[in-house]
N, C-alpha and C. Protein backbone atom coordinates (compact mmCIF):
# COMPACT_ATOMS: atom_id res chain seq x y z
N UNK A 1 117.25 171.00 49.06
CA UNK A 1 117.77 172.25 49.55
C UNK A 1 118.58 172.03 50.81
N UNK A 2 117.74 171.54 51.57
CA UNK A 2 118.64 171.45 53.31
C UNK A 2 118.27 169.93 53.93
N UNK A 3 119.36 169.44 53.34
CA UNK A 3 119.49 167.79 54.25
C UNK A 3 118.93 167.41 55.60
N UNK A 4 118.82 169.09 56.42
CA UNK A 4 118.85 168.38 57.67
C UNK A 4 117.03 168.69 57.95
N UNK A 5 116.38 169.17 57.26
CA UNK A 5 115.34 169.73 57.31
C UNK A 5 114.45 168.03 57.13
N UNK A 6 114.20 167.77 58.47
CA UNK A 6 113.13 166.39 57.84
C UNK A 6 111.56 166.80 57.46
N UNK A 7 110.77 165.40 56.42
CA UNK A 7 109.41 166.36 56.60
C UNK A 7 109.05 165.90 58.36
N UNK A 8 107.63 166.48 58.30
CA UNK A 8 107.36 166.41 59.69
C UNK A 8 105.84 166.25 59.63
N UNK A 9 105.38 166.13 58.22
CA UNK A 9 103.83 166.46 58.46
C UNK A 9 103.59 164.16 58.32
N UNK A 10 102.59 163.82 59.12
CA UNK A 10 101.19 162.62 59.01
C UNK A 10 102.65 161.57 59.77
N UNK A 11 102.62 162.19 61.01
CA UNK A 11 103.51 161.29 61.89
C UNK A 11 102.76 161.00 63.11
N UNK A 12 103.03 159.79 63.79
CA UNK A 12 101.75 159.57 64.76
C UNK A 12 103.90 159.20 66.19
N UNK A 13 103.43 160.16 67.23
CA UNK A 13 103.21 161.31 67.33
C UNK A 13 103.33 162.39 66.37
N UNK A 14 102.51 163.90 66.47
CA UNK A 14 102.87 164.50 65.38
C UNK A 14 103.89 165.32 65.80
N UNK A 15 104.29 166.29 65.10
CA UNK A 15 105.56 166.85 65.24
C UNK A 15 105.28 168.10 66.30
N UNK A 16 106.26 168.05 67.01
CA UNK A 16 106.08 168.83 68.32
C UNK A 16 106.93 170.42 68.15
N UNK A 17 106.35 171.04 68.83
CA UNK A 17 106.95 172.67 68.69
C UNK A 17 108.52 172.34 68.47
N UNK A 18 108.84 171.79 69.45
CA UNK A 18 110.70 171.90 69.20
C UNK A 18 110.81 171.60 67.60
N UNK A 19 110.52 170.28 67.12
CA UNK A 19 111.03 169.85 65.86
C UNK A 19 110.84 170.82 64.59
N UNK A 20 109.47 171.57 64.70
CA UNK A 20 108.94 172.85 63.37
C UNK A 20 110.42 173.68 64.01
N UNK A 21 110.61 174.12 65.15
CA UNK A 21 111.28 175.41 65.67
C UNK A 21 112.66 175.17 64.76
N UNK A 22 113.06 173.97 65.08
CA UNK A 22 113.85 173.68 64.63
C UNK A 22 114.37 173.60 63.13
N UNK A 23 113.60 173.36 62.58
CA UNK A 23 113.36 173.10 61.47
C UNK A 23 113.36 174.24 60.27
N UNK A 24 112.70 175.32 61.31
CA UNK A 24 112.71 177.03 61.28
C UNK A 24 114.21 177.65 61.01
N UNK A 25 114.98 177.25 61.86
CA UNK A 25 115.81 177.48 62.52
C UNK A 25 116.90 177.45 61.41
N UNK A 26 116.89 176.20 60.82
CA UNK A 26 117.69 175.40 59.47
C UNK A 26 117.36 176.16 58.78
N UNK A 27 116.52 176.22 58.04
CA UNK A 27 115.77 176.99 56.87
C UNK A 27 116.14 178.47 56.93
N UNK A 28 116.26 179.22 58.03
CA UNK A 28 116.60 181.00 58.18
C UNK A 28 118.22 180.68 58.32
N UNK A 29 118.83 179.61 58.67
CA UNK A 29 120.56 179.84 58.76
C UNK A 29 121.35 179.21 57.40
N UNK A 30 120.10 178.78 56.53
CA UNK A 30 120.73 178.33 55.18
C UNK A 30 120.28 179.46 54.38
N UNK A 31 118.73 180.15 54.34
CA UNK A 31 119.08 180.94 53.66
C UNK A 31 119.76 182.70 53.83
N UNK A 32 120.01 182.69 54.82
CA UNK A 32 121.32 183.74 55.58
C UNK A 32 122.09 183.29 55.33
N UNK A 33 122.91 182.14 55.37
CA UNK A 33 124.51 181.72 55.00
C UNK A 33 125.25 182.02 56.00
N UNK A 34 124.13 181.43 57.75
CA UNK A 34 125.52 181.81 58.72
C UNK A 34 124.90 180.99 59.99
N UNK A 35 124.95 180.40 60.57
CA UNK A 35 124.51 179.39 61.72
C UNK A 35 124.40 180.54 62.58
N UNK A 36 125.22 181.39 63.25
CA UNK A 36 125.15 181.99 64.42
C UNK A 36 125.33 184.25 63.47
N UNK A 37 123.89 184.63 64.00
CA UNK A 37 123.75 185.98 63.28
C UNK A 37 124.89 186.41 64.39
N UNK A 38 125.52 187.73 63.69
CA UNK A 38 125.63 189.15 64.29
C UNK A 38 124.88 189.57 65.03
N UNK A 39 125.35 190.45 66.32
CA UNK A 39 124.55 190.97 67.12
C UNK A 39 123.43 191.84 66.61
N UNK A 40 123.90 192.66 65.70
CA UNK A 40 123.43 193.46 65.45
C UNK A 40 122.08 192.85 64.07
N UNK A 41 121.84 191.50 63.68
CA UNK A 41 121.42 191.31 62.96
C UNK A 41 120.61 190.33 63.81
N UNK A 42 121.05 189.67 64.98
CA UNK A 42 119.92 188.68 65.93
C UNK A 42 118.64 189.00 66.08
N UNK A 43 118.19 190.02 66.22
CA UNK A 43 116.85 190.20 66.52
C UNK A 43 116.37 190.22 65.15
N UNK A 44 116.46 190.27 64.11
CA UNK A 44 116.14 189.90 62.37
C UNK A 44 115.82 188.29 62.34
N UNK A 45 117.09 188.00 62.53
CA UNK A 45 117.08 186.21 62.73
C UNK A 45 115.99 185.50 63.51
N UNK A 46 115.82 186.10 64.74
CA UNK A 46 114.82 185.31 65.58
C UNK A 46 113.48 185.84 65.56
N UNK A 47 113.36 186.67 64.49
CA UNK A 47 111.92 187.13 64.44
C UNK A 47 111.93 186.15 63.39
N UNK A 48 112.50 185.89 61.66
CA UNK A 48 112.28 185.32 61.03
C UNK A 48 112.39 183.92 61.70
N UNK A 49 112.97 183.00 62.47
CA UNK A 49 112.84 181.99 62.78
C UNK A 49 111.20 181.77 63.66
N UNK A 50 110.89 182.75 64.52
CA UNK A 50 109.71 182.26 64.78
C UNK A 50 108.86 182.36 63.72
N UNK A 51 108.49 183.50 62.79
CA UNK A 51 107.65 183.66 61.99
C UNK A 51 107.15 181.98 61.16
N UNK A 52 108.35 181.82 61.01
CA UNK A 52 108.53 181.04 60.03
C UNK A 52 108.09 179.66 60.66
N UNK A 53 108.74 179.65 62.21
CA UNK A 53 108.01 177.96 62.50
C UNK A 53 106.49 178.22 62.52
N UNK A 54 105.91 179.47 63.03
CA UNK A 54 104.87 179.88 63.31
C UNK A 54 103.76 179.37 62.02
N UNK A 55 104.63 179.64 60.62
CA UNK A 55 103.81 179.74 59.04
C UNK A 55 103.81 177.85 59.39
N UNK A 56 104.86 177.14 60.19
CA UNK A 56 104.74 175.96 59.59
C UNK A 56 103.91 175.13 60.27
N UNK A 57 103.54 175.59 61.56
CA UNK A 57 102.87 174.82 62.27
C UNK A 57 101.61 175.04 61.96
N UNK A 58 101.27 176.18 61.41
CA UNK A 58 99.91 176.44 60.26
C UNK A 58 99.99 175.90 59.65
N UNK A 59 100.85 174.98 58.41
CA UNK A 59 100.77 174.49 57.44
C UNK A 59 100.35 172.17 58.02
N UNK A 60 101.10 172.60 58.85
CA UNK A 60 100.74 171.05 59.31
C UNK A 60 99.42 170.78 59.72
N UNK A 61 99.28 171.81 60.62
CA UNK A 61 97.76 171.84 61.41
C UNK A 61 96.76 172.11 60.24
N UNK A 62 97.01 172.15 59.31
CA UNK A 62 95.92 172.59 58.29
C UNK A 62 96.09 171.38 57.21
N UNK A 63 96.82 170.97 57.09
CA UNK A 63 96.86 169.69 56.14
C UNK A 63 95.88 168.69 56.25
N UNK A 64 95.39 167.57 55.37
CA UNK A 64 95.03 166.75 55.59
C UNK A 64 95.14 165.07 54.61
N UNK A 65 95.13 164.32 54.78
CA UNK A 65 95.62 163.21 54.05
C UNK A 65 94.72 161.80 54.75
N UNK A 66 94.63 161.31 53.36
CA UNK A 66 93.46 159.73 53.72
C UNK A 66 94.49 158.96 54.14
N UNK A 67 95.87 158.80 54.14
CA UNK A 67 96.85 157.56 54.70
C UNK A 67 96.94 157.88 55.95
N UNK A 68 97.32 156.86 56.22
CA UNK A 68 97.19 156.58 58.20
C UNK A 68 99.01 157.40 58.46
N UNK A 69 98.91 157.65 59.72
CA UNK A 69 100.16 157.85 60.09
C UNK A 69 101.22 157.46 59.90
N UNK A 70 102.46 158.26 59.70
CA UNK A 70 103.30 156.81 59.68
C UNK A 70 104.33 156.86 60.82
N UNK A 71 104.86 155.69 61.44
CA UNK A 71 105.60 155.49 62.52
C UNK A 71 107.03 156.38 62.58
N UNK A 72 107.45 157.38 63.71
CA UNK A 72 108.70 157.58 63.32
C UNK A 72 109.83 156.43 63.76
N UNK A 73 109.54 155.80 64.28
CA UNK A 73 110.74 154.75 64.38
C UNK A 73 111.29 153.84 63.00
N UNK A 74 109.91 153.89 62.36
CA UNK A 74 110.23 153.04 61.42
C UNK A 74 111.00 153.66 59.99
N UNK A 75 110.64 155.18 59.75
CA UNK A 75 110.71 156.05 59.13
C UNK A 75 112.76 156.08 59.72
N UNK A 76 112.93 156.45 61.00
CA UNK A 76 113.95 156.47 61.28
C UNK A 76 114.82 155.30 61.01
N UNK A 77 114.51 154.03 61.23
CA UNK A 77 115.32 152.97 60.71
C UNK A 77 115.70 153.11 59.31
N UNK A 78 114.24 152.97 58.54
CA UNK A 78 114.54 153.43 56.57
C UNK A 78 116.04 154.71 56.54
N UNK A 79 115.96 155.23 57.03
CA UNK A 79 117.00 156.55 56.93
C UNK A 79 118.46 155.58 57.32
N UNK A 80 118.13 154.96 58.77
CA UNK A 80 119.61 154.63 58.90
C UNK A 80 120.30 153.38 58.21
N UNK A 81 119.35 152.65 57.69
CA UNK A 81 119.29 151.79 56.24
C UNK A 81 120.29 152.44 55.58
N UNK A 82 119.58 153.23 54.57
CA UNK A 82 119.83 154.28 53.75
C UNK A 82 121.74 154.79 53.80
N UNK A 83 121.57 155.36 55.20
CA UNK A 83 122.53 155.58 55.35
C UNK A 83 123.94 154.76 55.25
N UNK A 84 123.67 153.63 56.28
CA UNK A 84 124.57 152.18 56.36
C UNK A 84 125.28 152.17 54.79
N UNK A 85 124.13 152.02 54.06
CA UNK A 85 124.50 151.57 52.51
C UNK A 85 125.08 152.70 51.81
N UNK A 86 124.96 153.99 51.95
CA UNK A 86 125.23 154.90 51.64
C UNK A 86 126.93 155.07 51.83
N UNK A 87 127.27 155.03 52.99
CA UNK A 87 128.55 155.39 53.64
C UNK A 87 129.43 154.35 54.41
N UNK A 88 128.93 153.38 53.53
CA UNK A 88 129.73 152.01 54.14
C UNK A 88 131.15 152.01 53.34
């Protein structure tokens, strides 16, 4: 659905308010179809953006999984791998 949306859940650190907010953020301006609301429609937008990081940081904090963490550095290298080969 949204490229830029990473997961975020069994990361050692775990994912911090900014990154869900964010993440929120993506998710309410893809499915609106507009990065920056109307005035008159902003206070819609930023209620659904908190709601929504709000549902997700419930969903992380409530998860659970027998695999160990996994590193974001290393997670981040695999991506820019990925990428290199991708768009070389």
């Amino acid at each position: 659905m949204c490229r830029n949306i990473k997961p975020l859940f069994n990361f050692d650190p775990p994912a911090t308010d900014e990154e869900i907010h964010d993440a929120a953020l993506q998710f309410v301006r893809k499915l609106s179809g507009t990065t920056k609301p109307s005035k008159r429609n902003e206070a819609a937008f930023e209620r659904a953006v908190g709601s929504i990081a709000a549902c997700a940081r419930e969903l992380l904090d409530s998860m659970e999984t027998s695999q160990p963490p996994r590193d974001r550095e290393e997670v981040a290298a695999k991506a820019r791998a990925r990428n290199a080969v991708r768009f070389a």
